[in-house]
C-alpha atoms as a PDB file:
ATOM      1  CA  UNK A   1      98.479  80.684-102.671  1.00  0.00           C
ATOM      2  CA  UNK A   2     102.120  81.902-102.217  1.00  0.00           C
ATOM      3  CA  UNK A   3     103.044  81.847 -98.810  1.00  0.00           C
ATOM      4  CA  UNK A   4     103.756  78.173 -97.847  1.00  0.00           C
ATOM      5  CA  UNK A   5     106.847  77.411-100.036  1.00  0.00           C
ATOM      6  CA  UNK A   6     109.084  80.075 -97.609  1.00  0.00           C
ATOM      7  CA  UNK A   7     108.818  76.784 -95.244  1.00  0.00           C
ATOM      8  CA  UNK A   8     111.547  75.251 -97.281  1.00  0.00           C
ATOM      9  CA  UNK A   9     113.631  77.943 -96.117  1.00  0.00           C
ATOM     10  CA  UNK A  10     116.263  77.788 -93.592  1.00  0.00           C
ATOM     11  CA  UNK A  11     116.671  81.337 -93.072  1.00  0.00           C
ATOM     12  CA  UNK A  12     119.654  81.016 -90.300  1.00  0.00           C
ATOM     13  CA  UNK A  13     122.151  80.976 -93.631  1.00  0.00           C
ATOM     14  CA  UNK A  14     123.859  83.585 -95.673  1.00  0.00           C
ATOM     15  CA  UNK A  15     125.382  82.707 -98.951  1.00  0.00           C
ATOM     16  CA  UNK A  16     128.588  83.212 -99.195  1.00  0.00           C
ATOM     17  CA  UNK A  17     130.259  82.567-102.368  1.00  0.00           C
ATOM     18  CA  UNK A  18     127.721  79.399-103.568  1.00  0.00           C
ATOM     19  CA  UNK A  19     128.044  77.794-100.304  1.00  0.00           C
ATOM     20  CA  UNK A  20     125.919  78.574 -97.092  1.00  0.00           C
ATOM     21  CA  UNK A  21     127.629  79.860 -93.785  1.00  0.00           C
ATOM     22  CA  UNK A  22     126.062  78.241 -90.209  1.00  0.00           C
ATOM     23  CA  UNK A  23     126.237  80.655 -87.683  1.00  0.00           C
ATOM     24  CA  UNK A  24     125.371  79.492 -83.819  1.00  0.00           C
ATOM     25  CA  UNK A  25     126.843  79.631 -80.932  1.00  0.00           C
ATOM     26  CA  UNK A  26     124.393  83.439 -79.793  1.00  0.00           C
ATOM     27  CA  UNK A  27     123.666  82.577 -76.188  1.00  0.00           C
ATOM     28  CA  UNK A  28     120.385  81.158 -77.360  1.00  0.00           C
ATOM     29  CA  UNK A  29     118.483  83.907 -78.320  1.00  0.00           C
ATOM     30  CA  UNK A  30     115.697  83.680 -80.390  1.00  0.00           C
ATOM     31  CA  UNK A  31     116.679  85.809 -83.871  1.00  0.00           C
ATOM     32  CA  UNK A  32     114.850  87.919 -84.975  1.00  0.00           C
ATOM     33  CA  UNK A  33     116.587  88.746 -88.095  1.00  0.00           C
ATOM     34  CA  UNK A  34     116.484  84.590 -89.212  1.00  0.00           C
ATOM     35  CA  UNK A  35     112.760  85.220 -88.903  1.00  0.00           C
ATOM     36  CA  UNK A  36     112.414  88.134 -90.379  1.00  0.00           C
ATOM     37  CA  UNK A  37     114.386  86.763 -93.378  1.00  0.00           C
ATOM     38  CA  UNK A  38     112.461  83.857 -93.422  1.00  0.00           C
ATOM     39  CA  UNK A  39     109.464  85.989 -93.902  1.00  0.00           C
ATOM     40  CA  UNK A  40     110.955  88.351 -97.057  1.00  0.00           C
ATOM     41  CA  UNK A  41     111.952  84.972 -98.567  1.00  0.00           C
ATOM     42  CA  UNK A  42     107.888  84.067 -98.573  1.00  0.00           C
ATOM     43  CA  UNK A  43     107.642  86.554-101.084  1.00  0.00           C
ATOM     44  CA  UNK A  44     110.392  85.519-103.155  1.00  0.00           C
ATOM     45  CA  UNK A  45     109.538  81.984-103.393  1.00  0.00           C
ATOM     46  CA  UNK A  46     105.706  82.556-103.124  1.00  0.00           C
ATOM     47  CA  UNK A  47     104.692  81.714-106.343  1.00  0.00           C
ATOM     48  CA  UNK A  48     107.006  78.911-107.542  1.00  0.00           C
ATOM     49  CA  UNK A  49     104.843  75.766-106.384  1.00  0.00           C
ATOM     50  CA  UNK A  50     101.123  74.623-107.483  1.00  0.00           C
ATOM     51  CA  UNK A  51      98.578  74.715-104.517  1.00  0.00           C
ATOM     52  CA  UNK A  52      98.491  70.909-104.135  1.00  0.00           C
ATOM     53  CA  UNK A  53     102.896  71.048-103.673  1.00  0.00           C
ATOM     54  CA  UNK A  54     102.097  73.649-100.801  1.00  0.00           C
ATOM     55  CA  UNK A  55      98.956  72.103 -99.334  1.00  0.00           C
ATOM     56  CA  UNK A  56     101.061  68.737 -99.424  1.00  0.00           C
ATOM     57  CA  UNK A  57     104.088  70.696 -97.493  1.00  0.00           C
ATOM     58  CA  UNK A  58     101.630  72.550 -94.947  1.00  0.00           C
ATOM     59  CA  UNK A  59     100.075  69.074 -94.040  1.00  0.00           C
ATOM     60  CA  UNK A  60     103.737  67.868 -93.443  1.00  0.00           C
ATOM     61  CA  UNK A  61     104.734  71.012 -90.987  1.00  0.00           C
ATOM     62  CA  UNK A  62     101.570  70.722 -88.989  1.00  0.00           C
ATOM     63  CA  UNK A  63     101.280  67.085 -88.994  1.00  0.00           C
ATOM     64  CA  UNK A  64     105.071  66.189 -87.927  1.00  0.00           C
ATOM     65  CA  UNK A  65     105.466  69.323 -85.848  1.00  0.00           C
ATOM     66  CA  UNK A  66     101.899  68.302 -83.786  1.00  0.00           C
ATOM     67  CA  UNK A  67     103.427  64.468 -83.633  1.00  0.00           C
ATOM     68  CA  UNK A  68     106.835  65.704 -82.262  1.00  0.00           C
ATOM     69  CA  UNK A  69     104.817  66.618 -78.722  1.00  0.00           C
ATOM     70  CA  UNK A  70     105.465  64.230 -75.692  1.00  0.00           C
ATOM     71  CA  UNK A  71     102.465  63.843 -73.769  1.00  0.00           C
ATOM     72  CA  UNK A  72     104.785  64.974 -70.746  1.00  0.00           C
ATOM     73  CA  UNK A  73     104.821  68.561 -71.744  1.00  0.00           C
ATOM     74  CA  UNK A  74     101.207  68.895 -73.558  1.00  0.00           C
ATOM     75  CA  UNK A  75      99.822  72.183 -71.451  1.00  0.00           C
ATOM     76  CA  UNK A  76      98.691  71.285 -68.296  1.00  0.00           C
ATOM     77  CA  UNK A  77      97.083  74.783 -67.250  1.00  0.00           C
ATOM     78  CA  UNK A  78      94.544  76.702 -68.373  1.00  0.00           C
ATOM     79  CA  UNK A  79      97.221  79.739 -68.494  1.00  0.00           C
ATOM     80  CA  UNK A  80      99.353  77.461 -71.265  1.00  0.00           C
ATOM     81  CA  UNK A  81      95.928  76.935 -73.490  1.00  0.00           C
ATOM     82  CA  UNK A  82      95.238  80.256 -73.653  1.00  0.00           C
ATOM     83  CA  UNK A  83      98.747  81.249 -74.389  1.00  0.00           C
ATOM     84  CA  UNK A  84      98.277  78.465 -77.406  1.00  0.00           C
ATOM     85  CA  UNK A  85      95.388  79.784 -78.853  1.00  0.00           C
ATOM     86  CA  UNK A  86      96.569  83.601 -78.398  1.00  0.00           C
ATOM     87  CA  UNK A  87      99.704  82.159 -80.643  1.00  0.00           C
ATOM     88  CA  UNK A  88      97.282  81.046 -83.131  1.00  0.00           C
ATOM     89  CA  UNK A  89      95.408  83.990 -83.441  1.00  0.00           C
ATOM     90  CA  UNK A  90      98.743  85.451 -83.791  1.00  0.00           C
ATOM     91  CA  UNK A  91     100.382  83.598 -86.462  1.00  0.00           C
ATOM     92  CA  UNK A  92      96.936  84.457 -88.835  1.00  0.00           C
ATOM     93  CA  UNK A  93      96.819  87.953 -87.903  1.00  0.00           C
ATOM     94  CA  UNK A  94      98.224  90.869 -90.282  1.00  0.00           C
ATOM     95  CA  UNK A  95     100.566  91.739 -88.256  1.00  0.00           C
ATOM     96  CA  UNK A  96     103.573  89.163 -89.088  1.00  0.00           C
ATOM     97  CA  UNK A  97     104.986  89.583 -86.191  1.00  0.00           C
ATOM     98  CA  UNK A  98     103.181  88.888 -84.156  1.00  0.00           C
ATOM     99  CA  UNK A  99     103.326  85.270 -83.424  1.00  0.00           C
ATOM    100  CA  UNK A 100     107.349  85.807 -83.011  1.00  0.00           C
ATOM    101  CA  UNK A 101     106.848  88.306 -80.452  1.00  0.00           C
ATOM    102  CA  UNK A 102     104.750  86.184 -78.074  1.00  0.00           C
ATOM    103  CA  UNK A 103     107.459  83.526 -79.021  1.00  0.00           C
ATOM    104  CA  UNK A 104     110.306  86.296 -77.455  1.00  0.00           C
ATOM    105  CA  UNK A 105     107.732  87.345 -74.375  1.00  0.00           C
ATOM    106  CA  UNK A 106     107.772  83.115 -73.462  1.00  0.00           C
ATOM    107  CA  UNK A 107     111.402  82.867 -73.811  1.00  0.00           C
ATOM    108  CA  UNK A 108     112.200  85.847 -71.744  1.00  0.00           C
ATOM    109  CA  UNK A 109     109.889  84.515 -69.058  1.00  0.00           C
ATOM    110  CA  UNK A 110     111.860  81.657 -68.785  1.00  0.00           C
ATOM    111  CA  UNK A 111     110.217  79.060 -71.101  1.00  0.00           C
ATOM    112  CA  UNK A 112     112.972  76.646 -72.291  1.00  0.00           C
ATOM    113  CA  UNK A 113     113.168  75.300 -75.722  1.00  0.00           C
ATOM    114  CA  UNK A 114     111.468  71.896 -75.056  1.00  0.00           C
ATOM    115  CA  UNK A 115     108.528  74.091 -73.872  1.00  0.00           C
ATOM    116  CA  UNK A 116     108.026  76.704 -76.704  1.00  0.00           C
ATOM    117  CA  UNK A 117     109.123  73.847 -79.290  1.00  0.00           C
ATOM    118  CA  UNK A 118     107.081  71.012 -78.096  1.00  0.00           C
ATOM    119  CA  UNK A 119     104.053  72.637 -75.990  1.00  0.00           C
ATOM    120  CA  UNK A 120     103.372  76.124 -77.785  1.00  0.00           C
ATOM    121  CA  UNK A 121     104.543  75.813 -81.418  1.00  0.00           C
ATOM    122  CA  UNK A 122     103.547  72.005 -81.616  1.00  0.00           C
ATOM    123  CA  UNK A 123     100.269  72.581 -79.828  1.00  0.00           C
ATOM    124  CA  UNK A 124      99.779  75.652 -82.314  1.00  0.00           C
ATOM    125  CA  UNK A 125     100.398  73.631 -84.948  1.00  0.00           C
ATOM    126  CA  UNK A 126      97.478  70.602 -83.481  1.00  0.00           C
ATOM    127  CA  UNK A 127      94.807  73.613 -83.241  1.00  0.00           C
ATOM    128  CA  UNK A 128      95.506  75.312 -86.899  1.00  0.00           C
ATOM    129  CA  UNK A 129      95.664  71.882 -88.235  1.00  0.00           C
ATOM    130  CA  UNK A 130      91.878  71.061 -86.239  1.00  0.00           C
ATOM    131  CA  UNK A 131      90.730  74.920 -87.413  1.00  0.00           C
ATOM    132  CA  UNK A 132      91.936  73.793 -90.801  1.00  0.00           C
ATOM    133  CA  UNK A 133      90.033  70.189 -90.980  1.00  0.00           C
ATOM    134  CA  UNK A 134      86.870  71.888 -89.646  1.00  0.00           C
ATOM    135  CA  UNK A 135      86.950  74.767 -91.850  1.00  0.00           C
ATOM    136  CA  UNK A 136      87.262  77.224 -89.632  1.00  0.00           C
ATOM    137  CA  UNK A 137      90.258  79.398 -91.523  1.00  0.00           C
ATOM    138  CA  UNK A 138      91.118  79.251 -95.019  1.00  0.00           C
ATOM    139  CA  UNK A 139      93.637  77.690 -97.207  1.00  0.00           C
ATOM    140  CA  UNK A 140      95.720  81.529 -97.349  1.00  0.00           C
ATOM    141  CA  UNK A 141      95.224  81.355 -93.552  1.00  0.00           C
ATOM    142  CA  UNK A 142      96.578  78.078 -92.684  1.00  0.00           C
ATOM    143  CA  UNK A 143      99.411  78.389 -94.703  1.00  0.00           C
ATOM    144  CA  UNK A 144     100.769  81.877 -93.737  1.00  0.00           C
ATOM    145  CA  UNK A 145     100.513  80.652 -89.566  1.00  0.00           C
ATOM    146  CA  UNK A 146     102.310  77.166 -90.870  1.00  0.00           C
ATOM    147  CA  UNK A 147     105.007  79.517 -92.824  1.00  0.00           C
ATOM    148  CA  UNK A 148     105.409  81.724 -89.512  1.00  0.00           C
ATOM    149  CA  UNK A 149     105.480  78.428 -87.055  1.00  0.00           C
ATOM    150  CA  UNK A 150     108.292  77.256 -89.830  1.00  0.00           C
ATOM    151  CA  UNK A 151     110.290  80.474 -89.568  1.00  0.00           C
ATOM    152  CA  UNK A 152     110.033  81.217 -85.704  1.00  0.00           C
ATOM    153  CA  UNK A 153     111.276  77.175 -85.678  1.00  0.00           C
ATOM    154  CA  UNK A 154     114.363  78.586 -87.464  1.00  0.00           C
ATOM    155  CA  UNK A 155     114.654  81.501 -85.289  1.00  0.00           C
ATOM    156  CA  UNK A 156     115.189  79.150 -82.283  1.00  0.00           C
ATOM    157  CA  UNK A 157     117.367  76.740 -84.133  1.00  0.00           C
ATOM    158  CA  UNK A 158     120.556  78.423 -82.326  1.00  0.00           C
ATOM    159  CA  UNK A 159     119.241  77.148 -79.100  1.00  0.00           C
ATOM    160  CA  UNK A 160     119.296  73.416 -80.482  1.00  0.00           C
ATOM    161  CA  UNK A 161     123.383  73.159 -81.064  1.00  0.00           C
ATOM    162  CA  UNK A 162     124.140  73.686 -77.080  1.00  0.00           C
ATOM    163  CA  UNK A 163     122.823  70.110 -76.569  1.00  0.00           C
ATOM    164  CA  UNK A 164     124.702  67.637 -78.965  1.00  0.00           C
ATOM    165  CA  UNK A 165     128.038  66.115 -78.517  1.00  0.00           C
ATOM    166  CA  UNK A 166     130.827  67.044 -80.452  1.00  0.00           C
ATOM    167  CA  UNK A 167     129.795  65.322 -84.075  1.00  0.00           C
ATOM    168  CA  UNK A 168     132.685  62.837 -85.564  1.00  0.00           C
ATOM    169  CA  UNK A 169     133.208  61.996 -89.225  1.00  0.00           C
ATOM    170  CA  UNK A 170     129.440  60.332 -89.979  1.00  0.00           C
ATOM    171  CA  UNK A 171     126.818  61.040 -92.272  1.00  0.00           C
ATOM    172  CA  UNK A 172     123.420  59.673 -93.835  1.00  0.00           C
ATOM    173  CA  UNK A 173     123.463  59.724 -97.419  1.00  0.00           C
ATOM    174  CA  UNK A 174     120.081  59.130 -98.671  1.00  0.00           C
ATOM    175  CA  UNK A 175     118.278  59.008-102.523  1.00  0.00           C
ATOM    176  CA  UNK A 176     115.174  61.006-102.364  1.00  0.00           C
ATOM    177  CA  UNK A 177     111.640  58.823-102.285  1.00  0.00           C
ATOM    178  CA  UNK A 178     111.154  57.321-105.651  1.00  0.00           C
ATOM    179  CA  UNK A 179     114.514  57.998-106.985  1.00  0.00           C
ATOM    180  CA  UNK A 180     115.729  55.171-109.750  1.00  0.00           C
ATOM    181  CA  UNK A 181     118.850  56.981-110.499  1.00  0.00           C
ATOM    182  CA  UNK A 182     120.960  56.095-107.276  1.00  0.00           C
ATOM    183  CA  UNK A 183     124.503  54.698-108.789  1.00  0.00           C
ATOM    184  CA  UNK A 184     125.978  58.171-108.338  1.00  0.00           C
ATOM    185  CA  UNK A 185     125.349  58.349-104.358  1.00  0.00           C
ATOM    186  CA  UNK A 186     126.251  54.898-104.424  1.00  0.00           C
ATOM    187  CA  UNK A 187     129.408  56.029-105.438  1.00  0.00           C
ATOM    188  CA  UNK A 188     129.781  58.872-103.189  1.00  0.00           C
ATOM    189  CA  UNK A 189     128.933  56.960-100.382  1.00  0.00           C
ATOM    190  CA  UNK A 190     132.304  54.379-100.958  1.00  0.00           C
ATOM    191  CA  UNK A 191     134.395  57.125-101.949  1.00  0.00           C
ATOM    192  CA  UNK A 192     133.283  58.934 -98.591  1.00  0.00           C
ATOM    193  CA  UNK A 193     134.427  56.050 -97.127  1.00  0.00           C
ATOM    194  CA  UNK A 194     137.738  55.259 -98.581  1.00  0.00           C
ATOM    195  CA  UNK A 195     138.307  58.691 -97.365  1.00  0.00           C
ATOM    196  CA  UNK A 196     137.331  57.732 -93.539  1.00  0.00           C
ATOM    197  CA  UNK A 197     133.807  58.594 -93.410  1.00  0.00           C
ATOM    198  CA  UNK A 198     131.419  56.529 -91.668  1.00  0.00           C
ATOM    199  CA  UNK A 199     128.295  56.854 -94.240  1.00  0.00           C
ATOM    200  CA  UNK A 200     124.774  55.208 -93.883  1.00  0.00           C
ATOM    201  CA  UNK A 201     123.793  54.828 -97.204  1.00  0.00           C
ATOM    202  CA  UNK A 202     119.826  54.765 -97.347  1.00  0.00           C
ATOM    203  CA  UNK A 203     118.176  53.827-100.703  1.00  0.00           C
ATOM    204  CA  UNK A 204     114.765  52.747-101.609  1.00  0.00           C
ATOM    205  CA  UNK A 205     113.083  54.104 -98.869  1.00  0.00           C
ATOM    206  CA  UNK A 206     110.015  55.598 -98.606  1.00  0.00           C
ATOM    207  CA  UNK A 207     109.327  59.378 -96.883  1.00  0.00           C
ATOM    208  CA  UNK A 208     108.401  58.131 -93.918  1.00  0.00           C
ATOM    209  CA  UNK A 209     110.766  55.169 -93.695  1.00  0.00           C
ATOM    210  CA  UNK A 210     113.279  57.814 -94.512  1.00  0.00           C
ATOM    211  CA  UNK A 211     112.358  60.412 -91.657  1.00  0.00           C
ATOM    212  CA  UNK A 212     111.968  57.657 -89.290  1.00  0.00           C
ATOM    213  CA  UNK A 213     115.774  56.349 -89.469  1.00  0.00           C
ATOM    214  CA  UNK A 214     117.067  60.007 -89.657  1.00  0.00           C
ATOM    215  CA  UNK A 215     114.907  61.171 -86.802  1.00  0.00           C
ATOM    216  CA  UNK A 216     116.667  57.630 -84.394  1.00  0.00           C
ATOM    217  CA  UNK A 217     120.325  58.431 -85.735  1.00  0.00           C
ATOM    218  CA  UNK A 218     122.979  60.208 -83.942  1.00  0.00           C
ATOM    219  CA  UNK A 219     124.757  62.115 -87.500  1.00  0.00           C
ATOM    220  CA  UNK A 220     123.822  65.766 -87.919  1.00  0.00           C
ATOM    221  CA  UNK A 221     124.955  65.661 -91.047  1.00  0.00           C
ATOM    222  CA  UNK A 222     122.917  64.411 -94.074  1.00  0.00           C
ATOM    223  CA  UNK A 223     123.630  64.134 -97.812  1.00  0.00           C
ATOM    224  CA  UNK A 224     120.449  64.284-100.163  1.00  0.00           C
ATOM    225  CA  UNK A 225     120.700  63.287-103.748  1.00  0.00           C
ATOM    226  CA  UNK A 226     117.977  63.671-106.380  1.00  0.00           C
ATOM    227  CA  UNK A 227     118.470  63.410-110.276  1.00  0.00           C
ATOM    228  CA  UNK A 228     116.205  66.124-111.565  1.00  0.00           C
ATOM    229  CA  UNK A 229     113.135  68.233-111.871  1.00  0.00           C
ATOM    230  CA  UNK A 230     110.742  65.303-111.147  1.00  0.00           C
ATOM    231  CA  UNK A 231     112.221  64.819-107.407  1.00  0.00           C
ATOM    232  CA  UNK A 232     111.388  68.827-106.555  1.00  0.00           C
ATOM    233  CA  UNK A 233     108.328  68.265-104.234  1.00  0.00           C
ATOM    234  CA  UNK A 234     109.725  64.954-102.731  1.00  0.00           C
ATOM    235  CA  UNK A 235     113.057  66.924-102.019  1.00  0.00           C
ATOM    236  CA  UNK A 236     110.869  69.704-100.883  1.00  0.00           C
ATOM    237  CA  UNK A 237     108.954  67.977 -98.334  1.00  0.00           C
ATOM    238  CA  UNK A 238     111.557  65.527 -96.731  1.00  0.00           C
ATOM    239  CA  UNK A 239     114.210  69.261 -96.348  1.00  0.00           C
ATOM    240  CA  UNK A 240     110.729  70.561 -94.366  1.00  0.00           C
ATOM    241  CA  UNK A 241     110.366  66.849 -92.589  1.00  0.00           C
ATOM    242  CA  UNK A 242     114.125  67.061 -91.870  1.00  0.00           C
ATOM    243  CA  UNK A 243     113.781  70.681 -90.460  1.00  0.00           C
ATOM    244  CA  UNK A 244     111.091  70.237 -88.198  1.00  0.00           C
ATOM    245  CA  UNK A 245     112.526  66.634 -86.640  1.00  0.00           C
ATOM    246  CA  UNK A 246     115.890  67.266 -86.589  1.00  0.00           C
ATOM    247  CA  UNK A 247     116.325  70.771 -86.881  1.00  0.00           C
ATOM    248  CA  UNK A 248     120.433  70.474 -85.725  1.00  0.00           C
ATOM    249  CA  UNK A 249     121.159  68.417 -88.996  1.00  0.00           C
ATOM    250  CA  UNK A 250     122.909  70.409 -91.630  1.00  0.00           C
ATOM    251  CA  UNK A 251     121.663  69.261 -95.351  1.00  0.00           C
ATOM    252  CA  UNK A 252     123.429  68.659 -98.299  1.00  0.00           C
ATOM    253  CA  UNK A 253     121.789  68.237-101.885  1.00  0.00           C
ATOM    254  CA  UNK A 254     123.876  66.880-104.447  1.00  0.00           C
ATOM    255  CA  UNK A 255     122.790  65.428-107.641  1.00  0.00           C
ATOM    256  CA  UNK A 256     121.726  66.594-111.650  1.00  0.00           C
ATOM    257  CA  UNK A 257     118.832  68.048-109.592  1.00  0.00           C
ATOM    258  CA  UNK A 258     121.733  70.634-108.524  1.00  0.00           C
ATOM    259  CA  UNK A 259     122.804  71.619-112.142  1.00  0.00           C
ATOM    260  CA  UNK A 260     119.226  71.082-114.049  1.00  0.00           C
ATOM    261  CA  UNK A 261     117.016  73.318-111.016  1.00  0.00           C
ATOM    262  CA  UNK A 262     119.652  75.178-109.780  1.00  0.00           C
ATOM    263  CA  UNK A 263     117.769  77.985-108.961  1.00  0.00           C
ATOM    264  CA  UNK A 264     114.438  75.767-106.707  1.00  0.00           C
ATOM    265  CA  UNK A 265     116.703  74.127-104.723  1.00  0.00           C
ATOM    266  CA  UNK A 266     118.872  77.105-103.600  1.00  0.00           C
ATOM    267  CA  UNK A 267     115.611  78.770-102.978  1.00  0.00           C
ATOM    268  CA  UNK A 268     114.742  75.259-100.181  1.00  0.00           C
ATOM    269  CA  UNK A 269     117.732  76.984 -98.508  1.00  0.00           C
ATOM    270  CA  UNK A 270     119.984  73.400 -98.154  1.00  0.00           C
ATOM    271  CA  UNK A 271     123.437  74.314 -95.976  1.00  0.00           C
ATOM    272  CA  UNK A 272     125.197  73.276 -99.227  1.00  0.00           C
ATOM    273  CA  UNK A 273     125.028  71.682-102.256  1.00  0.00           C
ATOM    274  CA  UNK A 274     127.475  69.866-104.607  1.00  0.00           C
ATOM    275  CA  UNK A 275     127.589  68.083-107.964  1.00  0.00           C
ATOM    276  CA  UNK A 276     131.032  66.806-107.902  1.00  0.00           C
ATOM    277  CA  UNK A 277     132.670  64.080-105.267  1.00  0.00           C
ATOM    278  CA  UNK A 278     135.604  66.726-104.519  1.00  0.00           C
ATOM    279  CA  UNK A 279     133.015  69.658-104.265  1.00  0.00           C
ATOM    280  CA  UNK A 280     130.937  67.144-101.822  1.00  0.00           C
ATOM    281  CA  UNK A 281     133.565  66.066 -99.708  1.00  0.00           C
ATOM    282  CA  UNK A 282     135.152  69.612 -99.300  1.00  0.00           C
ATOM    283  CA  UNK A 283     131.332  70.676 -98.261  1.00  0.00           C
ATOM    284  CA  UNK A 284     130.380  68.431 -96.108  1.00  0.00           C
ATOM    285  CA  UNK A 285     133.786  68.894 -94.094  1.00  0.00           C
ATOM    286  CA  UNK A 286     133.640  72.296 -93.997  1.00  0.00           C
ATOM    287  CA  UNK A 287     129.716  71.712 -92.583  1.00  0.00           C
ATOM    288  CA  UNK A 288     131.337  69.249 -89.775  1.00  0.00           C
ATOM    289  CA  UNK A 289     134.012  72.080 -88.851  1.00  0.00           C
ATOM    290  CA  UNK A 290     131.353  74.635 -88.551  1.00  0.00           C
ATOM    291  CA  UNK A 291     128.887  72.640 -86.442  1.00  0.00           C
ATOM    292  CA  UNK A 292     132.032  71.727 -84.435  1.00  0.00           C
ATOM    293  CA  UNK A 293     132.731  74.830 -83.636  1.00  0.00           C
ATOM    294  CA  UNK A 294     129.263  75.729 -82.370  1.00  0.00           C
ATOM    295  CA  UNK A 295     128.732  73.052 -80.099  1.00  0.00           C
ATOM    296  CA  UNK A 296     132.326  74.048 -78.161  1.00  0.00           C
END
């Protein structure tokens, strides 16, 4: 049961001296070596997280990934349904790459990235998630194609940046899910301010609450804080929401969750993370000069 945690990885960083480097701005080619990373980093994280943590964050890929489709691009031909269910057979098989090279054969065809995100991976996603429900693959099976869909998603994610508008001085800053302790990103938040950020502080809200005000805002840049262990699956599952509805946002985690699991939340692959204001501000505008630079 180890393969489903890797979908906390964003696999398009390198770490660089405790902080993570964005690199865009390739032409749009799918990477191959995001995915491939993506994929050794299943076996490093494999066996962190109970089965119940990765059946939770294997319901969340294929759920929000299937509900990010607009009916306008759902396959139309019988060409694009077969191409689907080839993909699925793909992203089971042994072979684990499979799934990345039919991916690579679409793009070079000409499929654009609303088509291979929002037809083929989010229509795979509907059938493993129907072949899971009906028992038709098994637990290992469903989460190694949902780890695969995850890491050709970060693959593409240079595509995404050529798109949005050059990003100003804005943020979310949000308390995971169930957090109590939320005086210290209170904090941040008007001290991010005094210094001339606009921040949209977001407390008390639920996951889905949560996802549903990041997904409608315009700031590719969002703050997480969480106070310790007991927040690891919550912070888990809204970085893989985040990913998969937003997958231009940078992320970063700040928090005593950041000093007391140092270790599981460098492995969920955040763009940065902080525990002091100084360390947080410094981050978050060195994240805003980056993604600047990509988008010109």
């Amino acid at each position: 049961m180890h393969f489903l945690w890797s979908i906390v990885v964003s696999a398009n960083q390198d770490k660089v001296k405790g902080t993570m480097t964005y690199n865009r701005g390739d032409g749009g080619a799918f990477r191959n070596s995001i995915y491939r990373k993506t994929l050794s980093d299943i076996r490093t994280l494999g066996h962190k997280m109970p089965e119940e943590t990765l059946e939770l964050l294997a319901h969340e890929v294929l759920d929000r990934l299937a509900n990010q489709a607009d009916k306008k691009v759902l396959p139309d031909s019988l060409a694009q349904n077969q191409e689907i269910e080839q993909l699925c057979q793909n992203l089971i098989s042994k072979d684990p790459m499979a799934g990345s090279r039919l991916i690579t054969e679409l793009r070079d065809r000409g499929a654009d990235l609303d088509t291979l995100y929002l037809t083929y991976l989010a229509g795979a996603a509907r059938k493993l998630g129907l072949w899971w429900d009906e028992d038709l693959i098994t637990f290992i099976e469903v989460t190694t194609g949902t780890s695969r869909i995850y890491s050709i998603m970060r693959g593409l994610n240079p595509l995404f940046a050529s798109s949005i508008e050059f990003p100003h001085r804005c943020a979310i800053f949000a308390s995971c899910p169930g957090e109590t302790h939320t005086l210290g990103v209170k904090i941040a938040s008007d001290l991010f301010r005094k210094d001339g950020w606009d921040i949209d502080l977001k407390i008390g809200r639920s996951h889905e609450e949560l996802i549903k005000e990041i997904t409608q805002s315009e700031s590719v840049l969002i703050g997480l804080s969480a106070a310790g262990e007991h927040a690891l699956p919550v912070l888990a599952k809204l970085i893989v929401a985040i990913r998969v509805v937003r997958p231009e946002c940078l992320i970063l985690v700040s928090g005593n969750i950041v000093k007391a699991c140092s270790d599981f939340v460098d492995l969920m692959r955040p763009d940065a993370v902080a525990i002091e204001y100084e360390e947080a501000e410094a981050k978050m505008s060195k994240l805003l000069t980056m993604f600047s630079g990509s988008v010109n």
